[in-house]
Protein backbone atom coordinates (compact mmCIF):
# COMPACT_ATOMS: atom_id res chain seq x y z
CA UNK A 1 -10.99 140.42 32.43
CA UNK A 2 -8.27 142.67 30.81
CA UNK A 3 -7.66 142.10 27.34
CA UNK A 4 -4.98 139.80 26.08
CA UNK A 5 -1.93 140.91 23.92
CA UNK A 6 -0.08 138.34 21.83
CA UNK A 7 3.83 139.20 22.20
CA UNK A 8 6.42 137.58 19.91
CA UNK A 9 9.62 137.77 21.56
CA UNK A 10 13.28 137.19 20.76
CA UNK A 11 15.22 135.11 23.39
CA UNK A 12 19.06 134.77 23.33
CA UNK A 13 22.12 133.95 25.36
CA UNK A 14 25.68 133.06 24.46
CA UNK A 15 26.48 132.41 28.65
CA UNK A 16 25.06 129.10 29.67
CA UNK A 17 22.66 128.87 27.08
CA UNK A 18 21.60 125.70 27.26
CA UNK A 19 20.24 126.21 30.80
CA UNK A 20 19.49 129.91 30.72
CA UNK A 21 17.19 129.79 27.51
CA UNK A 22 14.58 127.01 29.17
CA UNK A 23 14.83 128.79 32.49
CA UNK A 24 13.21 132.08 31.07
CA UNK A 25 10.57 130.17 29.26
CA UNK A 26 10.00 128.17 32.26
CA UNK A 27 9.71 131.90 34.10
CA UNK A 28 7.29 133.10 31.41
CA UNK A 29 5.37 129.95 31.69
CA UNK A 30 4.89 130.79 35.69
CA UNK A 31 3.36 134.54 35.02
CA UNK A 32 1.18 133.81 31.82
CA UNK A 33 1.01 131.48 28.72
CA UNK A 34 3.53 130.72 26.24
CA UNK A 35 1.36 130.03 22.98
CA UNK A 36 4.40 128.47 21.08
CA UNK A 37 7.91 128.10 20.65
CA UNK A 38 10.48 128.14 17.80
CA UNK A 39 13.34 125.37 17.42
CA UNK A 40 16.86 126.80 19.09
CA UNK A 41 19.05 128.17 17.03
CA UNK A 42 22.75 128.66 17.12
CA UNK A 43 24.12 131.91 15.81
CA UNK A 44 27.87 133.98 15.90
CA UNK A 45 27.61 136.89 17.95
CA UNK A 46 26.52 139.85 16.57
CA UNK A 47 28.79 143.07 16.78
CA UNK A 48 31.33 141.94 19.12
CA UNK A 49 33.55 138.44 19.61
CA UNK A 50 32.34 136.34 21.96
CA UNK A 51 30.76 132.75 22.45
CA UNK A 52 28.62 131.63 20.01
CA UNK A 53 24.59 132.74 20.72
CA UNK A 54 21.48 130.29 21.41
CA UNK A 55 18.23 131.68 20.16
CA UNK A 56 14.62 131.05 20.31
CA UNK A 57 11.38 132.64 19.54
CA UNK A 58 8.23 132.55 21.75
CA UNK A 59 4.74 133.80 21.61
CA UNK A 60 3.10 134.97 24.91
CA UNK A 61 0.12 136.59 25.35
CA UNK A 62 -0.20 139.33 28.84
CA UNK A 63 -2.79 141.61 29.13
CA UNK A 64 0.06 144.32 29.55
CA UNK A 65 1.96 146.66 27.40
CA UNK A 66 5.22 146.86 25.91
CA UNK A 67 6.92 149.25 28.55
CA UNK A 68 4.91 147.47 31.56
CA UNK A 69 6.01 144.06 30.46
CA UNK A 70 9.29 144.89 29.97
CA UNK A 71 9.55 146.86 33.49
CA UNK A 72 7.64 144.08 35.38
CA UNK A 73 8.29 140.79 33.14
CA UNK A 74 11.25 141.12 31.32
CA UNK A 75 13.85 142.85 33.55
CA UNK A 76 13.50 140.75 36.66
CA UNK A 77 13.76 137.36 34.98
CA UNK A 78 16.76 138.58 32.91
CA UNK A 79 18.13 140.14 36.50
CA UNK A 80 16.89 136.66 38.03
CA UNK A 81 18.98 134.50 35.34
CA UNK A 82 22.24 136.79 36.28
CA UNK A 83 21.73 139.25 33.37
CA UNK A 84 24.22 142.03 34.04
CA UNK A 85 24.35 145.04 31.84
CA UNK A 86 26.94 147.11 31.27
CA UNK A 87 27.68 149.89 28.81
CA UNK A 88 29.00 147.55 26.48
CA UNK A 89 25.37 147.01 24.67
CA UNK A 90 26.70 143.26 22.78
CA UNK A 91 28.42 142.38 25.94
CA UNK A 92 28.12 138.65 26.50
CA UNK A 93 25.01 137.33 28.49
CA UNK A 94 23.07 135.04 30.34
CA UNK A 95 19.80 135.88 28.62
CA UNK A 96 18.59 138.62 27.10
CA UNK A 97 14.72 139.14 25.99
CA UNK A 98 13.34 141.46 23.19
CA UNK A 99 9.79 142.20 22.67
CA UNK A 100 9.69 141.94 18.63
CA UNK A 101 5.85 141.68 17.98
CA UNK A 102 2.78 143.23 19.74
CA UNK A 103 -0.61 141.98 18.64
CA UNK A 104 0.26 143.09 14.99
CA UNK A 105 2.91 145.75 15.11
CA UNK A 106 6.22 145.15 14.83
CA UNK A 107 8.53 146.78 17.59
CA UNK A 108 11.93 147.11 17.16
CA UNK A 109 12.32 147.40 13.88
CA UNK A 110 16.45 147.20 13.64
CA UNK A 111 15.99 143.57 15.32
CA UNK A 112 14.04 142.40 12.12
CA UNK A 113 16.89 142.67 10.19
CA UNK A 114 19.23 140.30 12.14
CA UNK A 115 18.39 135.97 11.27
CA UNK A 116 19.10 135.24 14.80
CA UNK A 117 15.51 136.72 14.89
CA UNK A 118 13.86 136.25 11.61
CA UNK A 119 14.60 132.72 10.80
CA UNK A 120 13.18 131.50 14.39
CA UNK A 121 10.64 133.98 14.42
CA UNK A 122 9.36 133.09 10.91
CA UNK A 123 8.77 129.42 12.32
CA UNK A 124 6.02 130.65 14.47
CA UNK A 125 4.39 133.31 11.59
CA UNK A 126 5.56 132.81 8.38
CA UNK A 127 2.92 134.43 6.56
CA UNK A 128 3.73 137.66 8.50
CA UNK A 129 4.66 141.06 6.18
CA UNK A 130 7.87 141.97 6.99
CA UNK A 131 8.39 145.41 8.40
CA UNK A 132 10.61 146.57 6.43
CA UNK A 133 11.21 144.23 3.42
CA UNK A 134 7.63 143.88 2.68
CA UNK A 135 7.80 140.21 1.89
CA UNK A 136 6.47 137.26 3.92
CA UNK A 137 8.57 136.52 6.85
CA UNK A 138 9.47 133.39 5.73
CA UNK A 139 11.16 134.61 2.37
CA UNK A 140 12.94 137.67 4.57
CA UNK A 141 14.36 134.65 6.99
CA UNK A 142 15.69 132.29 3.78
CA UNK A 143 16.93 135.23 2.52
CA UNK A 144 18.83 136.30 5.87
CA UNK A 145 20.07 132.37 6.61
CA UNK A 146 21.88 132.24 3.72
CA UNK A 147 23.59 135.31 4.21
CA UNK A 148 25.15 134.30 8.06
CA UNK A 149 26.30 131.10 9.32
CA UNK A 150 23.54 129.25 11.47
CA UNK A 151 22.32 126.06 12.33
CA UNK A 152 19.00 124.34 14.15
CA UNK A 153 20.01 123.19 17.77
CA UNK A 154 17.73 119.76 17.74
CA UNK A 155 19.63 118.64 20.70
CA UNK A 156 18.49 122.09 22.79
CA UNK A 157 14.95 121.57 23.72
CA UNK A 158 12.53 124.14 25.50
CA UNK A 159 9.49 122.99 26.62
């Protein structure tokens, strides 16, 4: 049997959110295990104005790579949930998935500086060194709340 891989990654979408987010974790679900989920939470968009952004952490574990998983896993359910992409990188969108963690190392290092990641992401590993700040996770994410405007989405529920 091929070795598994724990993967933390970022969900978000500011188009249908409420449906979109549980749809990809009910399409991750259907291709390998999701370990755990974060609470939803509600963010402003980032770097362009637009609808406000649902977001979620999850931690999966796939006996493939980054690049594989993101060519095989990632892109068709995005595609699947009506993802478009355009040149406008913060464009609005249905869902959109990031690949954050990989067994231990952190990928994407710029998207551990943004709370729409941190704060959900520190639900699920706290105790993790952050990349960049060198300080628990869960510090880095107080830190970053307090500096944006967010709030926990109880009513949102993935399962």
């Amino acid at each position: 049997m091929d070795r598994l891989h724990r993967m933390y990654l970022s969900l978000g979408s500011n188009i249908g959110a409420c449906v979109h987010l549980p749809k990809a974790v009910q399409r991750l679900r259907e291709i390998g295990k999701v370990e755990e989920i974060s609470s939803v939470w509600e963010t402003e968009s980032v770097g362009f104005d637009g609808p406000n952004f649902l977001n979620s952490c999850v931690s999966f574990l796939t006996p493939l790579e980054p690049v594989e998983f993101k060519e095989k896993i990632i892109r068709p359910i995005e595609a699947d949930l009506g993802r478009v992409r355009s040149s406008e990188k913060n464009a609005p969108r249905t869902i959109d998935i990031d690949i954050v963690l990989y067994d231990d190392q952190p990928l994407n290092t710029e998207f551990w500086e943004y709370a729409f990641v941190i704060v959900p992401l520190a639900e699920l590993i706290p105790d993790f060194v952050h990349p960049t700040k060198g300080e628990i996770l869960l510090e880095a994410a107080q830190q970053a709340q307090g500096q944006v405007w967010m709030r926990k989405r109880e009513d949102v529920v993935i399962s």
